[in-house]
C-alpha atoms as a PDB file:
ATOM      1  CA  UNK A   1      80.570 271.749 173.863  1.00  0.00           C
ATOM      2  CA  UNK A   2      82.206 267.967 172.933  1.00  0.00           C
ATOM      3  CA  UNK A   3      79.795 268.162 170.082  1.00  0.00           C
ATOM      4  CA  UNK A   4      81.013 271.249 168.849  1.00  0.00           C
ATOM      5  CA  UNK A   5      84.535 270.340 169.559  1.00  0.00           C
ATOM      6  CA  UNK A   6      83.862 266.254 167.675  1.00  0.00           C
ATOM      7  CA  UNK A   7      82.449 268.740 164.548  1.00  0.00           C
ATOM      8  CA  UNK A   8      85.504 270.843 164.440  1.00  0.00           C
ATOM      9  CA  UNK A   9      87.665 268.055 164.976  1.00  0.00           C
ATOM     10  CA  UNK A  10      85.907 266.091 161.709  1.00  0.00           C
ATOM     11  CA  UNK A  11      86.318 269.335 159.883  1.00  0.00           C
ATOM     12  CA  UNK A  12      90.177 269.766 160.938  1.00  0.00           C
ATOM     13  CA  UNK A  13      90.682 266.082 159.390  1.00  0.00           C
ATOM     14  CA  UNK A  14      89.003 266.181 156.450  1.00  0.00           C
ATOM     15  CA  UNK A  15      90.520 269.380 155.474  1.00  0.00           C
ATOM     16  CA  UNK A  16      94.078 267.497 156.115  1.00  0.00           C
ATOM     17  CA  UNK A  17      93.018 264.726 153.893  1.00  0.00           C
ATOM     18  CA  UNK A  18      92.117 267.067 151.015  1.00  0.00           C
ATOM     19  CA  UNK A  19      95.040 268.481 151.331  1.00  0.00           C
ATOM     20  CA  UNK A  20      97.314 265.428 151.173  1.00  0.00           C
ATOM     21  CA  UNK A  21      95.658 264.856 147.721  1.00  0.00           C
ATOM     22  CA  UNK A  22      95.901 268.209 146.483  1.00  0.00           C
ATOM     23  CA  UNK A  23      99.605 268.348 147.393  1.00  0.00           C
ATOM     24  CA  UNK A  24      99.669 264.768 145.535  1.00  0.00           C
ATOM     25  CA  UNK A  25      98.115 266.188 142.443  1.00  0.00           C
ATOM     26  CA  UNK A  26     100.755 268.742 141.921  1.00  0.00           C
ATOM     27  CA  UNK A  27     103.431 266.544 142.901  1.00  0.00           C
ATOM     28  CA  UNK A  28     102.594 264.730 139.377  1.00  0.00           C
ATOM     29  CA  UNK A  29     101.822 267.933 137.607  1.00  0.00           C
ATOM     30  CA  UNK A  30     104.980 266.747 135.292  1.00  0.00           C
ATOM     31  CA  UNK A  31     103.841 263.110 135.051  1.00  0.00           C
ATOM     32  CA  UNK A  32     102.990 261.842 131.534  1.00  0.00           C
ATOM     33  CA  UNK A  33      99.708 260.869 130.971  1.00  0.00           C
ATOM     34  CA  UNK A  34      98.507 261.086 135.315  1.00  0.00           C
ATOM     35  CA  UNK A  35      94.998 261.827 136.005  1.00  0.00           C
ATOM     36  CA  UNK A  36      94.157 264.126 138.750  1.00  0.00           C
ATOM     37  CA  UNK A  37      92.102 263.166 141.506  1.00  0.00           C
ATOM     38  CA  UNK A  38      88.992 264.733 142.741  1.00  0.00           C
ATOM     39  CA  UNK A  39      87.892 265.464 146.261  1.00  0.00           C
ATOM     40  CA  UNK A  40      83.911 265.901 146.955  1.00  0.00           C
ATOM     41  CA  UNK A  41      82.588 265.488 150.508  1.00  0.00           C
ATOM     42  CA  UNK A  42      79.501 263.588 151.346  1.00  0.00           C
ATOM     43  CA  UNK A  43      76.979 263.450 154.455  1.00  0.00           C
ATOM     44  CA  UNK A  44      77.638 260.292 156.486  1.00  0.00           C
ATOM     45  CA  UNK A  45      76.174 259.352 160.079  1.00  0.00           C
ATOM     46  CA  UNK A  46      78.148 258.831 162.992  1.00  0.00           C
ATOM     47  CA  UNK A  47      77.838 255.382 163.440  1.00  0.00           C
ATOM     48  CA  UNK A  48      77.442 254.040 167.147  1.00  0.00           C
ATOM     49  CA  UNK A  49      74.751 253.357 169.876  1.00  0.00           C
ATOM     50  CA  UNK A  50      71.752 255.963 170.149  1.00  0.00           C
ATOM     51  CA  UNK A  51      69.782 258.389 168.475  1.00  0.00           C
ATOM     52  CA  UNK A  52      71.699 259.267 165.103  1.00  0.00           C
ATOM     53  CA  UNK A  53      71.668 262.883 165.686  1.00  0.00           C
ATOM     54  CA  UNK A  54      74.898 263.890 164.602  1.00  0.00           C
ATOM     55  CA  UNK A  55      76.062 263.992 160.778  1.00  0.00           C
ATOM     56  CA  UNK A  56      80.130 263.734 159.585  1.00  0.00           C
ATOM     57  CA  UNK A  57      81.527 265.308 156.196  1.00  0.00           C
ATOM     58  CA  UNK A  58      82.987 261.902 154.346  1.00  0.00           C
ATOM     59  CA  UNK A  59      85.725 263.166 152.026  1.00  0.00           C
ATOM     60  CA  UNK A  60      85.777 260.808 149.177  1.00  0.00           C
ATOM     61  CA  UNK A  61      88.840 260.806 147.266  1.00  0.00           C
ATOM     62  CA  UNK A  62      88.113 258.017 144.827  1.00  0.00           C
ATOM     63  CA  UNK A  63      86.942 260.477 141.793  1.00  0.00           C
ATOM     64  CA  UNK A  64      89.289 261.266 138.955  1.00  0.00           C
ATOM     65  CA  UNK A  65      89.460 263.840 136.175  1.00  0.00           C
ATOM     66  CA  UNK A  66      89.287 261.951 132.875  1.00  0.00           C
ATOM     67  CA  UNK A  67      89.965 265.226 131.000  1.00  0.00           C
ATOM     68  CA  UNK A  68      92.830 264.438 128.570  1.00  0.00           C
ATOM     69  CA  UNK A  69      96.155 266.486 128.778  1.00  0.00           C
ATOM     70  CA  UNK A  70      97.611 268.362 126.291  1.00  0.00           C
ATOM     71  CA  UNK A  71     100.144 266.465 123.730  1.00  0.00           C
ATOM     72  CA  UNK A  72     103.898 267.424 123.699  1.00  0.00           C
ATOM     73  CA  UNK A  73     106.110 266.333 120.604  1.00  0.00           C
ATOM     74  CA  UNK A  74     109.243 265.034 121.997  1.00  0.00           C
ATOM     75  CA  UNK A  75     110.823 262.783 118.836  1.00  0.00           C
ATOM     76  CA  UNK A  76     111.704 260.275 120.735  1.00  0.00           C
ATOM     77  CA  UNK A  77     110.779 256.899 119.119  1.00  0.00           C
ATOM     78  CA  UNK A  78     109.877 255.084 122.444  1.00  0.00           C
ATOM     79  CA  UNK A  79     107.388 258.061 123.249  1.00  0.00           C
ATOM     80  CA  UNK A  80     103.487 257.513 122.612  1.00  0.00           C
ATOM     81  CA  UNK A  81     100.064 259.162 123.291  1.00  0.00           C
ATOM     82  CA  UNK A  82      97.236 257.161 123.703  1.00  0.00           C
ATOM     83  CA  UNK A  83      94.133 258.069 121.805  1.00  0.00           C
ATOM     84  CA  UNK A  84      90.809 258.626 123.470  1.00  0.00           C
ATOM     85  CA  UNK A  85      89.471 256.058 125.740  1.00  0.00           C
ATOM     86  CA  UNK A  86      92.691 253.884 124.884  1.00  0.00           C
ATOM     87  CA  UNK A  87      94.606 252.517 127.716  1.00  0.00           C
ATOM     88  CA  UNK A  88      98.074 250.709 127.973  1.00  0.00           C
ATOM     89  CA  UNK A  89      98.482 247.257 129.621  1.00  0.00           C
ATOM     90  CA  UNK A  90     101.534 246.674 132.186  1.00  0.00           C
ATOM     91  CA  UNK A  91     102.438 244.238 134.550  1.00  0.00           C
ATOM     92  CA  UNK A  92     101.947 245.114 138.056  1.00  0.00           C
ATOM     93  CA  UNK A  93     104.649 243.621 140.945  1.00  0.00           C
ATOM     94  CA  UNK A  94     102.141 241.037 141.564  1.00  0.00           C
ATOM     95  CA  UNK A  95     102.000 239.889 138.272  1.00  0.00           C
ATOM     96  CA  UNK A  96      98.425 241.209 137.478  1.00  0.00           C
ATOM     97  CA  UNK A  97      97.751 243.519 134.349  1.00  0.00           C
ATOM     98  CA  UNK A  98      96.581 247.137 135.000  1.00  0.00           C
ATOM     99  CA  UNK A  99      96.554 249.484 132.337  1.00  0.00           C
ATOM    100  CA  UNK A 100      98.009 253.479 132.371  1.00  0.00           C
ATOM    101  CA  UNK A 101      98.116 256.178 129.585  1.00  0.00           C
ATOM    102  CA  UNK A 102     101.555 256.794 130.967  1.00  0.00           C
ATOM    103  CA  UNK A 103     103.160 256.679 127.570  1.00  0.00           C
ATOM    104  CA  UNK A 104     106.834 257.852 128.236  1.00  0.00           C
ATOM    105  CA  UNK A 105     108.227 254.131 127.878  1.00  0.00           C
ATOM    106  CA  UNK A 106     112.143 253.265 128.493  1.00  0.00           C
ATOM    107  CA  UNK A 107     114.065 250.569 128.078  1.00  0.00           C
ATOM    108  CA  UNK A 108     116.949 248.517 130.004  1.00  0.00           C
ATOM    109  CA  UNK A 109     120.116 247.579 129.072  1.00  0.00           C
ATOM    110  CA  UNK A 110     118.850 243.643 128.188  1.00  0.00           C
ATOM    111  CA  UNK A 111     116.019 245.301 125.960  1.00  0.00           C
ATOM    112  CA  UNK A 112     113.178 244.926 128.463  1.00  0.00           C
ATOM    113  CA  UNK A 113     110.624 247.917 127.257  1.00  0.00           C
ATOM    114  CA  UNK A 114     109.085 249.664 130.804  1.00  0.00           C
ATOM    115  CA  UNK A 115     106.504 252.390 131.425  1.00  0.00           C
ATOM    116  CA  UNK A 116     107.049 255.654 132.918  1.00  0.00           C
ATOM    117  CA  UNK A 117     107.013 254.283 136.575  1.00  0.00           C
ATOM    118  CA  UNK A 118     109.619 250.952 135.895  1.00  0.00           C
ATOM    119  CA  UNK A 119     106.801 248.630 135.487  1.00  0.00           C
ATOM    120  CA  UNK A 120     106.932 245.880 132.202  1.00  0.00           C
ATOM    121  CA  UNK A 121     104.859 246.927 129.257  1.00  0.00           C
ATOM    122  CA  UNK A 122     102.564 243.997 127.960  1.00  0.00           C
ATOM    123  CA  UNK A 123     102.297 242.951 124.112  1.00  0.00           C
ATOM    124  CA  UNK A 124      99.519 240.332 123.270  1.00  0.00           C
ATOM    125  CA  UNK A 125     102.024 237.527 123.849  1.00  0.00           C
ATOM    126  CA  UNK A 126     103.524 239.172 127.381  1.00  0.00           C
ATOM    127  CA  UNK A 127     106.371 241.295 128.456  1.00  0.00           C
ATOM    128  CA  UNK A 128     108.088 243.569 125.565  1.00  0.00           C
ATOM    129  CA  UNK A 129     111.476 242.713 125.098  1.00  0.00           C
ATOM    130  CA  UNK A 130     113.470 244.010 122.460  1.00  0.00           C
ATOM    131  CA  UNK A 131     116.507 242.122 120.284  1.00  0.00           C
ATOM    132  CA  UNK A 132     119.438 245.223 119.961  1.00  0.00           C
ATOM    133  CA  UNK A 133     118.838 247.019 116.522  1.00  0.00           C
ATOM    134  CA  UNK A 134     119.560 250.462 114.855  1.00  0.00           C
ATOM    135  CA  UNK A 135     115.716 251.566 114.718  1.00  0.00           C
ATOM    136  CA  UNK A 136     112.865 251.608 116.034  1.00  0.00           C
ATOM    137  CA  UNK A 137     109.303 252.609 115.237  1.00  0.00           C
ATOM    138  CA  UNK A 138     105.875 252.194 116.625  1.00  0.00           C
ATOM    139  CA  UNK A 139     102.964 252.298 114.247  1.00  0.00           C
ATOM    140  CA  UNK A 140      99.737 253.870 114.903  1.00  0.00           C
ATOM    141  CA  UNK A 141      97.907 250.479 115.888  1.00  0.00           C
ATOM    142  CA  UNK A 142     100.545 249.768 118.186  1.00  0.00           C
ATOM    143  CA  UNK A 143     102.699 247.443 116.672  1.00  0.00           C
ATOM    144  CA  UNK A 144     106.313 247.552 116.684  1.00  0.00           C
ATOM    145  CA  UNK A 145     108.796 247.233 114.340  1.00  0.00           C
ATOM    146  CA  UNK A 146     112.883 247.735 114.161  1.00  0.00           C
ATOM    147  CA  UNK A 147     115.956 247.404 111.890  1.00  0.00           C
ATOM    148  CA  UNK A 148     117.749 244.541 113.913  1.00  0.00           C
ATOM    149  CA  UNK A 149     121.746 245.607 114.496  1.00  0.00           C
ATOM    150  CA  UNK A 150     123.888 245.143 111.624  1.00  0.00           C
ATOM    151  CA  UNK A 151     121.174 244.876 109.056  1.00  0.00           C
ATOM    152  CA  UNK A 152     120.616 247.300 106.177  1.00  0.00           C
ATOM    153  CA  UNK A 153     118.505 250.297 106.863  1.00  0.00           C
ATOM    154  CA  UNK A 154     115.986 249.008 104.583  1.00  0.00           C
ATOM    155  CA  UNK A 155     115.404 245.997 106.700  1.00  0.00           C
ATOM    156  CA  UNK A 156     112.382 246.146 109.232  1.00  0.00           C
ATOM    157  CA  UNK A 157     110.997 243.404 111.756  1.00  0.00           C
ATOM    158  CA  UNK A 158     107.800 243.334 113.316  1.00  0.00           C
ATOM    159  CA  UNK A 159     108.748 242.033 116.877  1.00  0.00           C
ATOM    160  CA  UNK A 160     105.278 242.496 118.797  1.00  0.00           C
ATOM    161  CA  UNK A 161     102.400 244.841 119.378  1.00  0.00           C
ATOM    162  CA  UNK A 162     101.245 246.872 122.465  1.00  0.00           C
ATOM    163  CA  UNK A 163      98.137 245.747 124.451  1.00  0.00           C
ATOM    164  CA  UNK A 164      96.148 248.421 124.109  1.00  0.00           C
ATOM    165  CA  UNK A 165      92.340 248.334 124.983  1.00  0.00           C
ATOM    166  CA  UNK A 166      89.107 250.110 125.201  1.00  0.00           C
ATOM    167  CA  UNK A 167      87.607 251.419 127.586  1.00  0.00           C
ATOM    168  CA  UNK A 168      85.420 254.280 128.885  1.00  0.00           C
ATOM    169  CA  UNK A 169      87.160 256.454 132.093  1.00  0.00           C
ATOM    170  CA  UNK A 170      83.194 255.173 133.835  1.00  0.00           C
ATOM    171  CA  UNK A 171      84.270 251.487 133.384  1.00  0.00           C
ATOM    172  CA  UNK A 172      87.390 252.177 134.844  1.00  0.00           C
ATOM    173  CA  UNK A 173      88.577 252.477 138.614  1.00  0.00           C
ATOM    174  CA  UNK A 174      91.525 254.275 140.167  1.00  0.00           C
ATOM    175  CA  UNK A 175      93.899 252.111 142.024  1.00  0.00           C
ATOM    176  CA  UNK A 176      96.269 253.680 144.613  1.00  0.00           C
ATOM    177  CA  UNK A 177      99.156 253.398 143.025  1.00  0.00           C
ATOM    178  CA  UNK A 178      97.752 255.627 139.840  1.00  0.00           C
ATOM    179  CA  UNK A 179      97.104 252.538 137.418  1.00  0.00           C
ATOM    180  CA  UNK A 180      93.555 251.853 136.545  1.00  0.00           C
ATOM    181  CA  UNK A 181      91.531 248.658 136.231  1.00  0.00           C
ATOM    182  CA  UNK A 182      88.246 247.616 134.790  1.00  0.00           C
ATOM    183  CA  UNK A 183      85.605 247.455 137.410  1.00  0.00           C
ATOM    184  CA  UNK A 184      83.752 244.293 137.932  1.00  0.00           C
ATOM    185  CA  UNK A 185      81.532 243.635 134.552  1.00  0.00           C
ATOM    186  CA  UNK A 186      83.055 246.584 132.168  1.00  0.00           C
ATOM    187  CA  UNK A 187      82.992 245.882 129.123  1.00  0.00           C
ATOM    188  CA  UNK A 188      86.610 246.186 128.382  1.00  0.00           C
ATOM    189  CA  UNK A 189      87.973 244.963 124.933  1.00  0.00           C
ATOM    190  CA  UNK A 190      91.326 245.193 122.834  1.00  0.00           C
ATOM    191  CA  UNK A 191      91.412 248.537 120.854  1.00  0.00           C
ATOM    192  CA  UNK A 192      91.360 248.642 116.835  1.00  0.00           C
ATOM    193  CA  UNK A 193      92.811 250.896 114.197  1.00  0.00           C
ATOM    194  CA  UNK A 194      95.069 253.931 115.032  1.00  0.00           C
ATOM    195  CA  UNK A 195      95.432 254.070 119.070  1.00  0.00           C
ATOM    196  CA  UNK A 196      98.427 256.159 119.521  1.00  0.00           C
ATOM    197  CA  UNK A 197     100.466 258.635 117.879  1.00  0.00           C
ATOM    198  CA  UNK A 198     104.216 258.329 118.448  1.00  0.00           C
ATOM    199  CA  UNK A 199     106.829 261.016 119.351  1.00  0.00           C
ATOM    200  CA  UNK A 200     104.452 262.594 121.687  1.00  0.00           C
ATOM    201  CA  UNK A 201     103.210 262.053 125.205  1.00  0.00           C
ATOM    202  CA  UNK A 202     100.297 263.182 126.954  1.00  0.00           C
ATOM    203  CA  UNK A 203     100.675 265.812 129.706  1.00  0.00           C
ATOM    204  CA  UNK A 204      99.454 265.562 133.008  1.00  0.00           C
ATOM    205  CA  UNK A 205      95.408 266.850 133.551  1.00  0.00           C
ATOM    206  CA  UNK A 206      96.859 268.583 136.238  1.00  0.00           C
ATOM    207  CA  UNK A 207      96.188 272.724 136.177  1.00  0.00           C
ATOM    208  CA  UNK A 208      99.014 273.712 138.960  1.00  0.00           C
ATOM    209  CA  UNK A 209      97.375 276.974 139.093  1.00  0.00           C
ATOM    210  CA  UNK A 210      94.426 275.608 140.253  1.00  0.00           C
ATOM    211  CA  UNK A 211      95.945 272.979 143.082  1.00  0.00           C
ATOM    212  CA  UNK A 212      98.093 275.779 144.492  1.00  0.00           C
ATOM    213  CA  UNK A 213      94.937 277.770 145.179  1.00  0.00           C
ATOM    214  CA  UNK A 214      93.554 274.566 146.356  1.00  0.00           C
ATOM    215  CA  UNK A 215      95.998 273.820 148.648  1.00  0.00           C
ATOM    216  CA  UNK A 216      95.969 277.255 150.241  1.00  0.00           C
ATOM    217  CA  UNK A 217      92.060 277.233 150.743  1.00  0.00           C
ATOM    218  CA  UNK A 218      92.522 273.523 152.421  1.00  0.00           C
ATOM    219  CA  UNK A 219      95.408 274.932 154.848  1.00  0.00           C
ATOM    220  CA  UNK A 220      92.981 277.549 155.817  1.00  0.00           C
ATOM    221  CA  UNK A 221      90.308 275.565 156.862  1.00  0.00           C
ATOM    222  CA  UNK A 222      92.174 273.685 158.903  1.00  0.00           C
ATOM    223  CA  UNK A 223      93.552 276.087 160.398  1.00  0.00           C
ATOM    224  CA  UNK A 224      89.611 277.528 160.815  1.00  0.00           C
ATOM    225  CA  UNK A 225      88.946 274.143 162.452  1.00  0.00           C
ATOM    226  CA  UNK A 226      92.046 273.965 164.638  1.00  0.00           C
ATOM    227  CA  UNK A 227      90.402 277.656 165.877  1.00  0.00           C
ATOM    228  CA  UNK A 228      87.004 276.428 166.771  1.00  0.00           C
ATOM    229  CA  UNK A 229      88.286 273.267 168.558  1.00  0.00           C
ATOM    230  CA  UNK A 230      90.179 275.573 170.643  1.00  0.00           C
ATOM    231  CA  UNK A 231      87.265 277.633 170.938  1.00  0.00           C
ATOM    232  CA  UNK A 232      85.043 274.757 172.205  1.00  0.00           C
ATOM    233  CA  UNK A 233      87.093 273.469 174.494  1.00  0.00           C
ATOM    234  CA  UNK A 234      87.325 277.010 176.341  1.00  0.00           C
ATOM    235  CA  UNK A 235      83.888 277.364 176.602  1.00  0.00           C
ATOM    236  CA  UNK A 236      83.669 274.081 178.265  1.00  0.00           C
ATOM    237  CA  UNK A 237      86.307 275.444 180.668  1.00  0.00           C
ATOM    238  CA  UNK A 238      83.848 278.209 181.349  1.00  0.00           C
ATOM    239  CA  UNK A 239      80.934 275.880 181.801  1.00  0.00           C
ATOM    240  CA  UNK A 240      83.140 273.835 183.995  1.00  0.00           C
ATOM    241  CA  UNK A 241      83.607 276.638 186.146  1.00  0.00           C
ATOM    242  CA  UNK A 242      80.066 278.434 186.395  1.00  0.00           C
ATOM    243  CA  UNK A 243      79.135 274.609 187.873  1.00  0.00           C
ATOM    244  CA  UNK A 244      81.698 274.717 190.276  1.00  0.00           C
ATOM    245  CA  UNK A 245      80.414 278.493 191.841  1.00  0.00           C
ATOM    246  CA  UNK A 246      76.517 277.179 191.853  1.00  0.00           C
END
């Protein structure tokens, strides 16, 4: 029966994983740009001493939907969609780069330019900071451009351009914190031409519909797997007892 019961109890906690991500997912349903992640389970021996009789369901969470999201107009200068396989560079609190397609950018009261989540948005000489002006507008290729304050509307500046780069979702790995970065030997390089459209953001990949139903599926198998654990160990009660009237 403790095999039984060790099954069920595998079962119980993979199906509570699965559901921490699906819940996740829809959490960021609204999220600009987010990528929703995708749960697959794989076959994995029980490691230990002895014959390796006995087989666990891995859930593996680090799979992501590369699918685009749809494209919202918005009008808001500061607001960009990333084309295809084009990714935005950011600082991370560390200090590394890490790139997002997060395009719903903001910016603080000293003219620091941030991404969706608070985090510095990287030009090609470092952080984006901004001098006050009147207008603003963000080419196609990235580069940025504004009537500095108190100048005639006819005056524009080019003050920097985004870091934008290349790069194929498969050369590109998932970080916990919902950035991405190359993985080790992608070919990553800086993006050319027209990578972003300004005014619009991307929408989330998330389909709500589809997590909800998801989530309700998960929540029943573990409550299947709470069952059978419960299950098992009454039957081992049972045995328990037969052994005791022989």
């Amino acid at each position: 029966m403790d095999r039984a019961a060790y099954i069920a109890m595998n079962a119980a906690s993979e199906a509570l994983r699965a559901q921490s991500i699906t819940a996740h997912n829809i959490a960021n349903a609204g999220t600009s740009g987010f990528k929703a992640l995708l749960t697959h389970t794989e076959a994995a021996n029980v490691e230990g001493p002895g014959w390796h009789s006995r087989v666990n369901g891995v859930l593996k969470p680090e799979t992501w939907n590369a699918q685009g999201g749809a494209l919202q107009s918005t009008g808001r200068d500061l607001d960009i969609a990333l084309a295809d396989d084009r990714w935005l560079a950011v600082q991370t609190e560390d200090g590394g780069i890490a790139y997002t397609r997060n395009g719903a950018l903001q910016m603080t009261a000293n003219g620091q330019v941030l991404d969706g989540e608070g985090r510095p948005v990287l030009t090609e000489d470092g952080p984006m900071a901004l001098p006050p002006h009147s207008e603003l507008m963000i080419a196609a290729d990235g580069t940025i451009s504004l009537t500095p304050q108190g100048s005639e509307a006819s005056v524009r500046a080019q003050v920097g351009r985004l870091s934008v780069i290349e790069a194929a979702p498969s050369e590109l790995k998932r970080r916990a914190d919902g950035l991405f970065e190359p993985l080790p030997g992608a070919d990553t390089r800086p993006a050319a031409g027209a990578v972003m459209v300004s005014g619009m953001l991307e929408a989330s990949n998330v389909n709500a519909a589809e997590q909800l139903v998801a989530l309700i599926e998960h929540s029943r198998r573990f409550e299947l797997a709470t069952k059978a654990m419960k299950t098992a160990d009454s039957h081992g009660e049972v045995a328990q007892s037969l052994m005791r009237i022989r």
